[in-house]
C-alpha atoms as a PDB file:
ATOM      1  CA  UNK A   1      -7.985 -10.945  -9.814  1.00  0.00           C
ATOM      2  CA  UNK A   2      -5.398 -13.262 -11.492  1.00  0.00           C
ATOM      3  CA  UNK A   3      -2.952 -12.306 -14.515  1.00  0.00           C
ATOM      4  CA  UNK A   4      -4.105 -13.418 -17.768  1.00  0.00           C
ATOM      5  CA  UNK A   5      -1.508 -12.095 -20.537  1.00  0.00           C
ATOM      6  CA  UNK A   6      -2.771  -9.894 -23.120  1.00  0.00           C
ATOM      7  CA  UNK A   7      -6.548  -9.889 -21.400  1.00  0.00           C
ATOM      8  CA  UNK A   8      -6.424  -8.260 -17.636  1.00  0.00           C
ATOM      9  CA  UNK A   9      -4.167  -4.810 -18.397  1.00  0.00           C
ATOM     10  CA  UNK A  10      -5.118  -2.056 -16.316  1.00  0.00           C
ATOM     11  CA  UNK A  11      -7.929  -0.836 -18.937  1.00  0.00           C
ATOM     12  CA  UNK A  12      -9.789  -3.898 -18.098  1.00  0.00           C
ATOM     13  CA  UNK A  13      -8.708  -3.933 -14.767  1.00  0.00           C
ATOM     14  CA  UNK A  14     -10.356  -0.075 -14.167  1.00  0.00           C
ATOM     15  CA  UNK A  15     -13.324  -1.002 -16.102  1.00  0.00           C
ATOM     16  CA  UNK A  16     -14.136  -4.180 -14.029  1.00  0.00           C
ATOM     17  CA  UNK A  17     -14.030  -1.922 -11.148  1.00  0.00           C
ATOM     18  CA  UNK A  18     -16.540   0.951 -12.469  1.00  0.00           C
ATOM     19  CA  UNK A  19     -18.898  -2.122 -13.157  1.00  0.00           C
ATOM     20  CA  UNK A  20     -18.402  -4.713 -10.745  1.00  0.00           C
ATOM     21  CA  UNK A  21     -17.995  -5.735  -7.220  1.00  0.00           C
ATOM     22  CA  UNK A  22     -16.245  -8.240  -5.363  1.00  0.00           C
ATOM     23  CA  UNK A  23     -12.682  -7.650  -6.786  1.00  0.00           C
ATOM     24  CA  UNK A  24     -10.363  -6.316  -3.484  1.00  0.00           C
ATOM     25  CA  UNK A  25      -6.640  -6.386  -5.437  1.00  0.00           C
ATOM     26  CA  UNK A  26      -5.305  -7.300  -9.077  1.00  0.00           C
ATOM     27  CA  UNK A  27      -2.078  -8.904  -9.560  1.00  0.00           C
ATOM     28  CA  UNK A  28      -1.092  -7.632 -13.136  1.00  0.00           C
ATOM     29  CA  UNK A  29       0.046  -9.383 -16.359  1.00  0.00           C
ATOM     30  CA  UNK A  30       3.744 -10.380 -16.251  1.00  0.00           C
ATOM     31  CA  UNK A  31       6.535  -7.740 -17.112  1.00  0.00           C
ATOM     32  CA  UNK A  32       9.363  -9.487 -18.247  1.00  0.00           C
ATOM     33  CA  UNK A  33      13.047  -8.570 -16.839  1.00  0.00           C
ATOM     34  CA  UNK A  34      15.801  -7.406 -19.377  1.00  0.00           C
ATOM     35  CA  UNK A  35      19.084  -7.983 -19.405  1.00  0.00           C
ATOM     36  CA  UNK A  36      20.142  -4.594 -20.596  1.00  0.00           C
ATOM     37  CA  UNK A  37      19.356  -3.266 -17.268  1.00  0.00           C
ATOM     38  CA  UNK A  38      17.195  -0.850 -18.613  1.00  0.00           C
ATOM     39  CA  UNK A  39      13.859   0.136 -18.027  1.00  0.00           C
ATOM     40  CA  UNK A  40      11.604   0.354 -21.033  1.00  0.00           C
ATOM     41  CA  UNK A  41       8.190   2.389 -21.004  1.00  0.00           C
ATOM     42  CA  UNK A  42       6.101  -0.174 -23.172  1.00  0.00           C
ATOM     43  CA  UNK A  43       6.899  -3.129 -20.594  1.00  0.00           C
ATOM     44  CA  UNK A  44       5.870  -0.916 -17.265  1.00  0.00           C
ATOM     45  CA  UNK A  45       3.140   1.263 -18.473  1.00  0.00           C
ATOM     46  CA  UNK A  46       0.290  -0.718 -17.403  1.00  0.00           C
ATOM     47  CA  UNK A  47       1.651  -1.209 -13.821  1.00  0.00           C
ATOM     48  CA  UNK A  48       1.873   2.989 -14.054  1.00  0.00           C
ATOM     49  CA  UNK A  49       0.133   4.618 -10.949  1.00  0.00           C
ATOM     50  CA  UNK A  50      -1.447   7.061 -13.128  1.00  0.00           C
ATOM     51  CA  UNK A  51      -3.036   3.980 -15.550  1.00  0.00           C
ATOM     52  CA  UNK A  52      -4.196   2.477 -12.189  1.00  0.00           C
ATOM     53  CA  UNK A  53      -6.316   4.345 -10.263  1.00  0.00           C
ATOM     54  CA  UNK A  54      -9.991   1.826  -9.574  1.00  0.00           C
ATOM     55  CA  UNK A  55      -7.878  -1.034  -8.390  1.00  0.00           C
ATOM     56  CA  UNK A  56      -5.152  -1.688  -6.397  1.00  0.00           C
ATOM     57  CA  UNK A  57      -2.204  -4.014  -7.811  1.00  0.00           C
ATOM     58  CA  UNK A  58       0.273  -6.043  -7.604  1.00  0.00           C
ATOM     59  CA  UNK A  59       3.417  -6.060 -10.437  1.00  0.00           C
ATOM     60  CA  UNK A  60       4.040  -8.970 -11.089  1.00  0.00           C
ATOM     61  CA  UNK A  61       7.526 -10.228 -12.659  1.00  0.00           C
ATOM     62  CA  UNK A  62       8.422 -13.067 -15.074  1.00  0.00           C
ATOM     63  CA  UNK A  63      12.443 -13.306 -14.217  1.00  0.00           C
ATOM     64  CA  UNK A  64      15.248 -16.580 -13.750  1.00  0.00           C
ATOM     65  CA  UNK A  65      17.985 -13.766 -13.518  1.00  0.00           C
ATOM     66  CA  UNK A  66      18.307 -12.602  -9.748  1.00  0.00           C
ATOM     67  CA  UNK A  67      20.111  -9.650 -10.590  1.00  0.00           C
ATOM     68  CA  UNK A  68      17.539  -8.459 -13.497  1.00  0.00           C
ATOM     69  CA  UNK A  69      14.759  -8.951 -11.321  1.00  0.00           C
ATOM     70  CA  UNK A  70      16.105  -6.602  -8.693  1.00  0.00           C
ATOM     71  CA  UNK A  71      16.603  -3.752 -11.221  1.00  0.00           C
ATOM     72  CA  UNK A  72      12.342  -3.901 -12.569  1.00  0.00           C
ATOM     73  CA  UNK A  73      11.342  -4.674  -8.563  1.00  0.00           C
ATOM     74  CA  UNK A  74      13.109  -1.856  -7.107  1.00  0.00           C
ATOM     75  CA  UNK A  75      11.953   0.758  -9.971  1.00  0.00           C
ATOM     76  CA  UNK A  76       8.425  -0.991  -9.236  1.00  0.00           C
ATOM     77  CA  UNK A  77       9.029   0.055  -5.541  1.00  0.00           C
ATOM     78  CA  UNK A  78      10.143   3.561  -6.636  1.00  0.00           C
ATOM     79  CA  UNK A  79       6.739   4.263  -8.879  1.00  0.00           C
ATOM     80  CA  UNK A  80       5.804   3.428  -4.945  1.00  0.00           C
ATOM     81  CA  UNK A  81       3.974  -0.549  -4.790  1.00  0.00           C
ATOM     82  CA  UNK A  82       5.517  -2.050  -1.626  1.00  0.00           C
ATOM     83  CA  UNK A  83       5.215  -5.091  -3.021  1.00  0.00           C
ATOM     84  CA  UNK A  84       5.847  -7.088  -6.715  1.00  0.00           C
ATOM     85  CA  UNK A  85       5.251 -10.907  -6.972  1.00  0.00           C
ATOM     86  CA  UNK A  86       7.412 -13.540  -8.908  1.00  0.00           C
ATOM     87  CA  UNK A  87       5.270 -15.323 -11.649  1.00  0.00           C
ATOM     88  CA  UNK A  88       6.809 -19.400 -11.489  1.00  0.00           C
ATOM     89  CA  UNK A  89       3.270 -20.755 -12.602  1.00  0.00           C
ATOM     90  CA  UNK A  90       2.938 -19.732 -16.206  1.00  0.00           C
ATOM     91  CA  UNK A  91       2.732 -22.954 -18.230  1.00  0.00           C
ATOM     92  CA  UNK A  92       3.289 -21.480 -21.795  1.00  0.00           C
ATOM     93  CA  UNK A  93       6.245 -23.487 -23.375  1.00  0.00           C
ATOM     94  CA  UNK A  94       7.032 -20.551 -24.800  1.00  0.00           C
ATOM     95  CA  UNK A  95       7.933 -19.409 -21.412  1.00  0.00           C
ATOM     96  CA  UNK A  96       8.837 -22.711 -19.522  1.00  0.00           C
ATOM     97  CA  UNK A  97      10.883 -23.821 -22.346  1.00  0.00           C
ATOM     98  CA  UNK A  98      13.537 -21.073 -21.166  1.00  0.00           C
ATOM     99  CA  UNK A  99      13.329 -22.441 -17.267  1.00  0.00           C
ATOM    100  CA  UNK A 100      11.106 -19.172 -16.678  1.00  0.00           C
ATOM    101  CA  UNK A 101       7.415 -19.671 -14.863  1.00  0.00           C
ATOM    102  CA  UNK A 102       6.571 -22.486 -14.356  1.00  0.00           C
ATOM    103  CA  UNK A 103       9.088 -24.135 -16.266  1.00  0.00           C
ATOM    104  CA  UNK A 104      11.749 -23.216 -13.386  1.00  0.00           C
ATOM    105  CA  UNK A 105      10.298 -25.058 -10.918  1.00  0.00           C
ATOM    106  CA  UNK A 106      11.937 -28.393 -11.060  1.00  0.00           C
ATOM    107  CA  UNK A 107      15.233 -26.745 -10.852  1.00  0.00           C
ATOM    108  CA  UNK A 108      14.873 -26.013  -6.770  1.00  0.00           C
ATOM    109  CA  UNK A 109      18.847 -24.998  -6.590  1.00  0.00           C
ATOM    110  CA  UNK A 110      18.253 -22.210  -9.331  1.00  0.00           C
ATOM    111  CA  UNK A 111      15.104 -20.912  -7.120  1.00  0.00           C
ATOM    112  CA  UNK A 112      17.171 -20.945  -4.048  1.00  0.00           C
ATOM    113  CA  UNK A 113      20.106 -18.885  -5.511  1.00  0.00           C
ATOM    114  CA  UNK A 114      17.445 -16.786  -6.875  1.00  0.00           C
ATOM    115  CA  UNK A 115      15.819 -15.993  -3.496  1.00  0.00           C
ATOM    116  CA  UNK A 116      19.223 -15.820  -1.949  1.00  0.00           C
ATOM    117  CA  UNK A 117      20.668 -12.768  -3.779  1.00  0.00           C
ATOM    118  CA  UNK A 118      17.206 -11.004  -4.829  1.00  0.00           C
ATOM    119  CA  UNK A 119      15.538 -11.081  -0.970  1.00  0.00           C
ATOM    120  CA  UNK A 120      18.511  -8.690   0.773  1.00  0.00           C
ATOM    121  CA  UNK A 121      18.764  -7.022  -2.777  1.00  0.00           C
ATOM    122  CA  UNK A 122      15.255  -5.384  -2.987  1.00  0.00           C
ATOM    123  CA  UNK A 123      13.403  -2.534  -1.408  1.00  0.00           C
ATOM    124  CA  UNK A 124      10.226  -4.104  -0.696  1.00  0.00           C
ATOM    125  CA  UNK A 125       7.746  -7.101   0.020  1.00  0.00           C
ATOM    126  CA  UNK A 126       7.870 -10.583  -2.016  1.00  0.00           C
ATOM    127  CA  UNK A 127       5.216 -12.560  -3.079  1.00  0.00           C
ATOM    128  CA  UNK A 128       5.055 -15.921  -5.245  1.00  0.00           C
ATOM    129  CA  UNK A 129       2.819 -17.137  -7.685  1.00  0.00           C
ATOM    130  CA  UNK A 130       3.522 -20.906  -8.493  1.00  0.00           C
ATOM    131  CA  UNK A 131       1.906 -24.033  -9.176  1.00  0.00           C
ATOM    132  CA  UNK A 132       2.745 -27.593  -7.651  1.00  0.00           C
ATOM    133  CA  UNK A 133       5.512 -28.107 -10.712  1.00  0.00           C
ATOM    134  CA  UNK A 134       6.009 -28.439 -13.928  1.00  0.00           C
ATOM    135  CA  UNK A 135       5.464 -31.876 -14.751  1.00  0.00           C
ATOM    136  CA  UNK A 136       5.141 -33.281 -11.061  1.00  0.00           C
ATOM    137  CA  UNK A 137       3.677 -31.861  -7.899  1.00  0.00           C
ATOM    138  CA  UNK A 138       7.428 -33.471  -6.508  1.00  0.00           C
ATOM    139  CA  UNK A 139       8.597 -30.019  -7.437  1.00  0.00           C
ATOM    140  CA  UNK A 140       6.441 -27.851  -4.720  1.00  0.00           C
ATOM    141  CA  UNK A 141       7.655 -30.418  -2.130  1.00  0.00           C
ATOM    142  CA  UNK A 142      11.234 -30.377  -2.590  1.00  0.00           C
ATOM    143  CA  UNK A 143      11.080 -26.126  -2.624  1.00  0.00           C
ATOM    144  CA  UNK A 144       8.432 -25.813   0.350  1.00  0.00           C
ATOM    145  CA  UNK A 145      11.689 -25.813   2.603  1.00  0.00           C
ATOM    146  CA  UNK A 146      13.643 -23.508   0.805  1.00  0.00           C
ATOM    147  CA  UNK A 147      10.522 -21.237   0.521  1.00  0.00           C
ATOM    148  CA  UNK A 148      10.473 -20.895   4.318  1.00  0.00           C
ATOM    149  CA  UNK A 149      13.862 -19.635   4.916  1.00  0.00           C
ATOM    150  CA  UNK A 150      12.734 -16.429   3.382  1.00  0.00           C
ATOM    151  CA  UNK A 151      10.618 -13.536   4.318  1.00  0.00           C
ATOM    152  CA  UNK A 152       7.710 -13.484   2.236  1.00  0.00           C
ATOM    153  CA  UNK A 153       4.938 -11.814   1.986  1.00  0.00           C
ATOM    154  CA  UNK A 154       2.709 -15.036   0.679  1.00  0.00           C
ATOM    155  CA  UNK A 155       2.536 -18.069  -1.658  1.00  0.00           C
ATOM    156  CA  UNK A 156      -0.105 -18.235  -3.984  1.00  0.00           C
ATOM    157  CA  UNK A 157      -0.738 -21.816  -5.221  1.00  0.00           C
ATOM    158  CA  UNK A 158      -2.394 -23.284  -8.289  1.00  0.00           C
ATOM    159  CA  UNK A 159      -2.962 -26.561  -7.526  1.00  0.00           C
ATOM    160  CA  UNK A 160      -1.689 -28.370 -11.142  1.00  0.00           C
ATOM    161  CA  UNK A 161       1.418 -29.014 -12.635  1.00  0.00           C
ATOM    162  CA  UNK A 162       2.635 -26.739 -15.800  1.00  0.00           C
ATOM    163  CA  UNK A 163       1.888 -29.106 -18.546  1.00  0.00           C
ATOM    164  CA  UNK A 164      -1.761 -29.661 -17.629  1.00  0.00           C
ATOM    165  CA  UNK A 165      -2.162 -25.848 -18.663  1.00  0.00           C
ATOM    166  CA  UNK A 166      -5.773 -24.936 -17.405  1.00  0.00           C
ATOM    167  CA  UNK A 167      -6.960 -28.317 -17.985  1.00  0.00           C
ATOM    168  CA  UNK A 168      -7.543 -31.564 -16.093  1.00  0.00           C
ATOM    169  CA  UNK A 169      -8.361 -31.857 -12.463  1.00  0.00           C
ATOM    170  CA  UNK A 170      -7.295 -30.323  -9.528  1.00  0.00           C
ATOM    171  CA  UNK A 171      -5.047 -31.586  -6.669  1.00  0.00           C
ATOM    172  CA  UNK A 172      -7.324 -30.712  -4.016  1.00  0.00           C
ATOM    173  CA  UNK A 173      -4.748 -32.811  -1.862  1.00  0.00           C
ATOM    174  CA  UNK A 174      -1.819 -31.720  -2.859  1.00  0.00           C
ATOM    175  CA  UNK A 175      -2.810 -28.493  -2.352  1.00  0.00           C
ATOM    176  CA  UNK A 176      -4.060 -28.874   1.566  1.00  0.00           C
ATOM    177  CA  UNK A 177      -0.895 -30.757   1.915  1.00  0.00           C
ATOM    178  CA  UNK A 178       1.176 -27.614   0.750  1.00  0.00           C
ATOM    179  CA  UNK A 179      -0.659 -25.587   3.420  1.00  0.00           C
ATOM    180  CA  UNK A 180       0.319 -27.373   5.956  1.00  0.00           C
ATOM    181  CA  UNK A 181       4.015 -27.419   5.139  1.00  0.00           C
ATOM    182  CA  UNK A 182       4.273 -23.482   4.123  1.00  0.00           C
ATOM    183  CA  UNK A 183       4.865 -21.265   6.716  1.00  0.00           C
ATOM    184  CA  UNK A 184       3.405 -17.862   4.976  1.00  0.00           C
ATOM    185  CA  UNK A 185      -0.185 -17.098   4.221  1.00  0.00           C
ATOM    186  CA  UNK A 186      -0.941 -19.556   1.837  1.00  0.00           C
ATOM    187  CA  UNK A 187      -3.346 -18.086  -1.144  1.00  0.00           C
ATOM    188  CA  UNK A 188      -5.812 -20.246  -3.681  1.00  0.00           C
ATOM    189  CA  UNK A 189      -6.047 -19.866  -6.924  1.00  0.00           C
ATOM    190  CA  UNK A 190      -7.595 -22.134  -9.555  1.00  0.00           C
ATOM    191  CA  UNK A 191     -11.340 -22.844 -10.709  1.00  0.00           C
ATOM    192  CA  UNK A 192     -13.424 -21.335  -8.739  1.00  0.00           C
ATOM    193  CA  UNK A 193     -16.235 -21.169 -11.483  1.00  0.00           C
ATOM    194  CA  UNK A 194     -19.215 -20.623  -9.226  1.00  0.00           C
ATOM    195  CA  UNK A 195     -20.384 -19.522  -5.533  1.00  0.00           C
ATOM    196  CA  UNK A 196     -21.103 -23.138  -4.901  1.00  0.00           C
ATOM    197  CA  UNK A 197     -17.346 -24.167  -5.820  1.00  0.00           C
ATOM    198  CA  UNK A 198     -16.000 -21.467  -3.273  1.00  0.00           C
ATOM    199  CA  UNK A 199     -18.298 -22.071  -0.779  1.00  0.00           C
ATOM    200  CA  UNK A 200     -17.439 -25.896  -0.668  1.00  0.00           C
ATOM    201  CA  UNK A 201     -13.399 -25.003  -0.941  1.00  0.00           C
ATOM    202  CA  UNK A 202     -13.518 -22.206   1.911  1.00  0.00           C
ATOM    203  CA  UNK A 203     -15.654 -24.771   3.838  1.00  0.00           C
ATOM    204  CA  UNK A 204     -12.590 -27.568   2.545  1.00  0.00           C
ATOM    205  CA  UNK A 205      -9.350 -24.658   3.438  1.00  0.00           C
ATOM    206  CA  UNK A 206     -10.900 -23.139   6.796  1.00  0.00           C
ATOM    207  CA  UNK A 207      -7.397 -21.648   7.131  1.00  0.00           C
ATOM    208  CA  UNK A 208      -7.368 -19.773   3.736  1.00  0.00           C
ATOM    209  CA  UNK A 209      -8.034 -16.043   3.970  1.00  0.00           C
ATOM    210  CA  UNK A 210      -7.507 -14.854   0.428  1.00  0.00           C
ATOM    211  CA  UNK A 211      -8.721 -16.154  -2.745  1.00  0.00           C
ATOM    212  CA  UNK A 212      -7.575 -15.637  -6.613  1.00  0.00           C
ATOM    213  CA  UNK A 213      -9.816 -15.940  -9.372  1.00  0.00           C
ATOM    214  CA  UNK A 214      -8.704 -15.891 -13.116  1.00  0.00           C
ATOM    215  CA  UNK A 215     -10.623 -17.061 -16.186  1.00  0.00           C
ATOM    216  CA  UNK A 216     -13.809 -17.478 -14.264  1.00  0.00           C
ATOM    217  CA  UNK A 217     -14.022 -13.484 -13.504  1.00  0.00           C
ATOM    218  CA  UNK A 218     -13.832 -12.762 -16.578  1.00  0.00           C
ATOM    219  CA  UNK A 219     -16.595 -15.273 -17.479  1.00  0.00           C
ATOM    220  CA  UNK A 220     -18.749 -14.139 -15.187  1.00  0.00           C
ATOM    221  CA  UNK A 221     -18.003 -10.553 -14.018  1.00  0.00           C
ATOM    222  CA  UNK A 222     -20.605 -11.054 -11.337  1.00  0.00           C
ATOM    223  CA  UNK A 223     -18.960 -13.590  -9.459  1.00  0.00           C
ATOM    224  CA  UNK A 224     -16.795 -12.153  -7.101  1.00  0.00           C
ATOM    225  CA  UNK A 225     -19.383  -9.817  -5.883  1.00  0.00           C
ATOM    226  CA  UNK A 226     -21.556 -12.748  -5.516  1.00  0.00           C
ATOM    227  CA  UNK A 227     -19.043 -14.392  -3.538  1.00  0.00           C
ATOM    228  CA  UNK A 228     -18.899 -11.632  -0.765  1.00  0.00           C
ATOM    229  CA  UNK A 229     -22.239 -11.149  -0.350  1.00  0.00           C
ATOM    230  CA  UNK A 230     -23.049 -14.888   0.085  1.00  0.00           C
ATOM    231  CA  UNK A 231     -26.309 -14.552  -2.260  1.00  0.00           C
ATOM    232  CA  UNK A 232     -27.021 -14.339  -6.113  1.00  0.00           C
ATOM    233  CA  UNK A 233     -29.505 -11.472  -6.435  1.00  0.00           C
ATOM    234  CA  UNK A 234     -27.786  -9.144  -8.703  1.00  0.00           C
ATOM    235  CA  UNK A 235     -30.352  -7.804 -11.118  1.00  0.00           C
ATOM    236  CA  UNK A 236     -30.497  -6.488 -15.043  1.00  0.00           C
ATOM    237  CA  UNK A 237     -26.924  -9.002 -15.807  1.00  0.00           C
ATOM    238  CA  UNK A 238     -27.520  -8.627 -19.580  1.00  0.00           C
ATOM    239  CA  UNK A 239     -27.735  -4.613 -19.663  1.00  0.00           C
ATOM    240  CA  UNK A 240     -25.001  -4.521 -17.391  1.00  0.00           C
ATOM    241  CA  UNK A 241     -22.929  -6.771 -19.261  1.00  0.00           C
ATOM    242  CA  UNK A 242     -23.659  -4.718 -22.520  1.00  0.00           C
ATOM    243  CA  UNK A 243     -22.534  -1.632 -20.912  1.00  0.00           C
ATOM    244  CA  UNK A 244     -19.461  -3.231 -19.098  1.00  0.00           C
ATOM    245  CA  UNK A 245     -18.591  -4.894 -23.144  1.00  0.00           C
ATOM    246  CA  UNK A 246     -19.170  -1.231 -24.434  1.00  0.00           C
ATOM    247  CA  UNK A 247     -16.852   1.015 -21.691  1.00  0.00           C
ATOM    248  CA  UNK A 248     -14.224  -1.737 -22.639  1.00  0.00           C
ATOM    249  CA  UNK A 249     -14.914  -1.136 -26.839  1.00  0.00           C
ATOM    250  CA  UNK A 250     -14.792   2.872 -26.018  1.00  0.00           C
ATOM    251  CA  UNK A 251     -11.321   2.299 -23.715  1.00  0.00           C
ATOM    252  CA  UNK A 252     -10.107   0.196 -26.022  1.00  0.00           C
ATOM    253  CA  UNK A 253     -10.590   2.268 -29.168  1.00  0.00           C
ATOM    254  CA  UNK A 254      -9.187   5.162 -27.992  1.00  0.00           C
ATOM    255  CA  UNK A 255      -6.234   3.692 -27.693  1.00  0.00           C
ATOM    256  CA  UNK A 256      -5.284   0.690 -29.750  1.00  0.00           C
ATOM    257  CA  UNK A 257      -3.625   1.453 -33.686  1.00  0.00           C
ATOM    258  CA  UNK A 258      -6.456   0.668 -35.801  1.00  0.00           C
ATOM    259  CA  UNK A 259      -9.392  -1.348 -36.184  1.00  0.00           C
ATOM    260  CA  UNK A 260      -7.243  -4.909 -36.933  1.00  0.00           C
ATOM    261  CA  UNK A 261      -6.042  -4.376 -32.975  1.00  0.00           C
ATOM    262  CA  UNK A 262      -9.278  -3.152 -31.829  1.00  0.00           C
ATOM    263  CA  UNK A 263     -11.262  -6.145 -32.944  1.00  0.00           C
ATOM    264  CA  UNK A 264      -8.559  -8.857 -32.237  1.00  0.00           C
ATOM    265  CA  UNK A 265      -8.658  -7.233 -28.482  1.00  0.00           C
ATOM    266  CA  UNK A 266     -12.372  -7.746 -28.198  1.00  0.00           C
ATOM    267  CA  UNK A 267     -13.044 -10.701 -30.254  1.00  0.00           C
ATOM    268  CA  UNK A 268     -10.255 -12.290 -27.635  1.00  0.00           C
ATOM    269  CA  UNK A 269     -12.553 -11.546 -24.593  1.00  0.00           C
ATOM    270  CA  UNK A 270     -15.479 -12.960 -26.095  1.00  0.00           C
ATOM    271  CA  UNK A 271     -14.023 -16.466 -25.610  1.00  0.00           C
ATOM    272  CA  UNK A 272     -14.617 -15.565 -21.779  1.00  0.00           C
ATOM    273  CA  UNK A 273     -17.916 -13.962 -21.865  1.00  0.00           C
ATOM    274  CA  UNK A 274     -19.575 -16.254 -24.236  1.00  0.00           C
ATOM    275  CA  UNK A 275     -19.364 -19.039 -21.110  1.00  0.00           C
ATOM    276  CA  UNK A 276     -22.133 -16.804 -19.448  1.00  0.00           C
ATOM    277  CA  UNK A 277     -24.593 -17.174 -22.103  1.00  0.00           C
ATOM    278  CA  UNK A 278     -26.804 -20.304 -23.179  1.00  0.00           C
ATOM    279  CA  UNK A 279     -27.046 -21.322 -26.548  1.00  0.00           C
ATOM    280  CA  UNK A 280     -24.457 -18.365 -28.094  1.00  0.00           C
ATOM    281  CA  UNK A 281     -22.489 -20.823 -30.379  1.00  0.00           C
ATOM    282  CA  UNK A 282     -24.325 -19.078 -33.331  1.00  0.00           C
ATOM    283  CA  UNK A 283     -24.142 -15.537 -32.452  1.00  0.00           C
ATOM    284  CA  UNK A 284     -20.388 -15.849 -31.311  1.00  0.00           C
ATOM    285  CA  UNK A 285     -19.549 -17.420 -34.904  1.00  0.00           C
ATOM    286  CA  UNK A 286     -21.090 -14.332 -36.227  1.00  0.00           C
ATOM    287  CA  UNK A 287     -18.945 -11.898 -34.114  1.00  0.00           C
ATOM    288  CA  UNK A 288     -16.032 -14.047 -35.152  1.00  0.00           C
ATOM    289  CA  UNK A 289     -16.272 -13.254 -38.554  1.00  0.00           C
ATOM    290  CA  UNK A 290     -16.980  -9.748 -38.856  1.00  0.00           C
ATOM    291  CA  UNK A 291     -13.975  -7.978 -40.422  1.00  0.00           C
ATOM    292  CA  UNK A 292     -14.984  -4.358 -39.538  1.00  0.00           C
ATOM    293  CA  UNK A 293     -15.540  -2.597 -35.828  1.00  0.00           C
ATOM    294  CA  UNK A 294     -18.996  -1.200 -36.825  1.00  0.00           C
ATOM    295  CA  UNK A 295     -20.060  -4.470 -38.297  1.00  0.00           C
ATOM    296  CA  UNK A 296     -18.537  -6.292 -35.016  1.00  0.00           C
ATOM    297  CA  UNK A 297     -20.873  -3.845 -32.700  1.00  0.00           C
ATOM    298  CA  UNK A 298     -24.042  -4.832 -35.103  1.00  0.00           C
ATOM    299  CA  UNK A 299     -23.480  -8.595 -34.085  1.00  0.00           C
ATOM    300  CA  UNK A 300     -22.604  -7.546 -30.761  1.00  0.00           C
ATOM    301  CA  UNK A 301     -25.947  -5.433 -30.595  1.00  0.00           C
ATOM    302  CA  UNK A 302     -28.221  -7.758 -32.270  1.00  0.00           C
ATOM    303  CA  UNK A 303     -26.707 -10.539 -29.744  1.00  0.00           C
ATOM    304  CA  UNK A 304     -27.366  -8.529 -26.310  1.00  0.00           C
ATOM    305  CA  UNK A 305     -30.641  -7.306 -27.720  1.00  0.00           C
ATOM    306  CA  UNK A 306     -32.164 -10.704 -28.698  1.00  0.00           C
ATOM    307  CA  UNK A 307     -30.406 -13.500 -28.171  1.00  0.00           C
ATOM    308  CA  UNK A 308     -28.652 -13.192 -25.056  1.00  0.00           C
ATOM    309  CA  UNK A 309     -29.732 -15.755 -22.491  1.00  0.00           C
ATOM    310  CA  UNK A 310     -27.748 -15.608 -19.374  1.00  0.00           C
ATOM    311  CA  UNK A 311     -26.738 -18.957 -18.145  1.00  0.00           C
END
């Protein structure tokens, strides 16, 4: 399961598990490094072993300072994950603006003194999360070189540059070109939307053992499961979707300060779940406007009950 800021924490990482298949690992929402060198609870507590007990995962860590980075990784490796990855894909300008994600990529000498003093300085495994560059795929080619001098554990790749966002077409190429160049395992990621998309890239990337899927997981729970077992026979996907929408409204309830939160949380992960449904443009205005949590759950009811056509 891919990262997706403010969406995949480790309540909707546990929940997917109770209800779904298919999902092997997570690789959590960035934590940001400080420069305080300290260690603060509301920035780690979703990678907490105790908050993450359905699904193994990965920490993953938005960082441009080597010597910050080492500080979160090796608490990370103390709360006992033998491995954290290094987010350079996110394409937020919020975040690339500030040569962090994505946004660091074109600046291959900063990446090398990064890897330099943070590989010998941590206690564990490295992964990387990138994507070919930030506004040219030039980016992955001139670091490919520099990513093989060093020990890691793989490379996952998005094949498009940071400014397309999630939009615009793939670089099948550029990505099959990457694979041969990079000597660790080599992991895709990026728009695999149905079993007929994976099943034409794994037939595309023979060599690729491990897959990452983002926004399309959460628009179709089902998916992955689908995926492994080659065939889409998975019965009752409305009632199981209700019940998967209302562990997340219970989870989320207990928790979150007030009703404002609760709603924004849920209303936010309808813009994923409405792509499984036909015809929902109506109902999902509806849910948008409702103001109040037991108003929300009337929409919500009155939409799985009788409008819900699963695409």
């Amino acid at each position: 399961m891919a990262p997706l800021k403010g969406v995949t924490d480790h309540i909707f990482r546990n929940t997917f598990a109770d209800h779904f298949e298919g999902i092997d690992i997570a690789v959590s929402p960035f934590i940001a490094s400080k420069s305080d060198n300290k260690i603060k609870k509301k920035y780690v507590k979703d990678v907490w072993p105790e908050h993450n007990t359905r699904l193994p995962v990965i920490p993953q860590i938005l960082s441009k300072t080597a010597k910050d980075f080492i500080i979160l990784a090796n608490y990370l490796y103390d709360l006992g994950y033998d491995i954290v990855n290094w987010n350079l894909g996110c394409p937020y300008p919020r975040v690339a603006n500030k040569k962090r994600g994505a946004g660091m990529l074109p600046h291959t000498d900063m990446i090398h003194a990064f890897l330099d003093t943070v590989v010998p300085g941590i206690n564990g495994k490295l992964s990387i999360k990138l994507r070919l560059g930030w506004r040219s795929k030039d980016d992955i080619f001139r670091l490919i070189p520099i990513l093989n001098q060093y020990p890691l554990e793989d490379v996952i790749v998005h094949p498009r540059i940071g400014i397309q966002r999630y939009e615009g077409e793939i670089d099948y190429e550029a990505f099959c070109q990457c694979m041969a160049l990079i000597r660790h395992k080599v992991v895709y990621n990026g728009d695999i939307k149905t079993p007929e998309i994976f099943k034409a890239l794994s037939l595309r990337f023979d060599n690729v053992s491990d897959w990452m899927i983002g926004r399309w997981c959460l628009a179709n729970p089902f998916l992955p499961g689908i995926i492994k077992a080659g065939k889409d026979d998975v019965p009752d996907k409305i009632p199981r979707m209700k019940q998967f929408h209302d562990a997340l409204f219970e989870q989320y309830n207990s928790i979150l300060d007030g009703p404002s939160q609760l709603l924004n949380k849920m209303k936010g992960l309808w813009k994923y779940f409405s792509f499984s449904f036909k015809d929902c443009q109506k109902s999902m205005k509806k849910i948008k406007k409702t103001r109040h949590p037991d108003h929300y759950l009337e929409q919500v009811n009155l939409f799985f009950d009788n409008d819900a056509k699963w695409l």
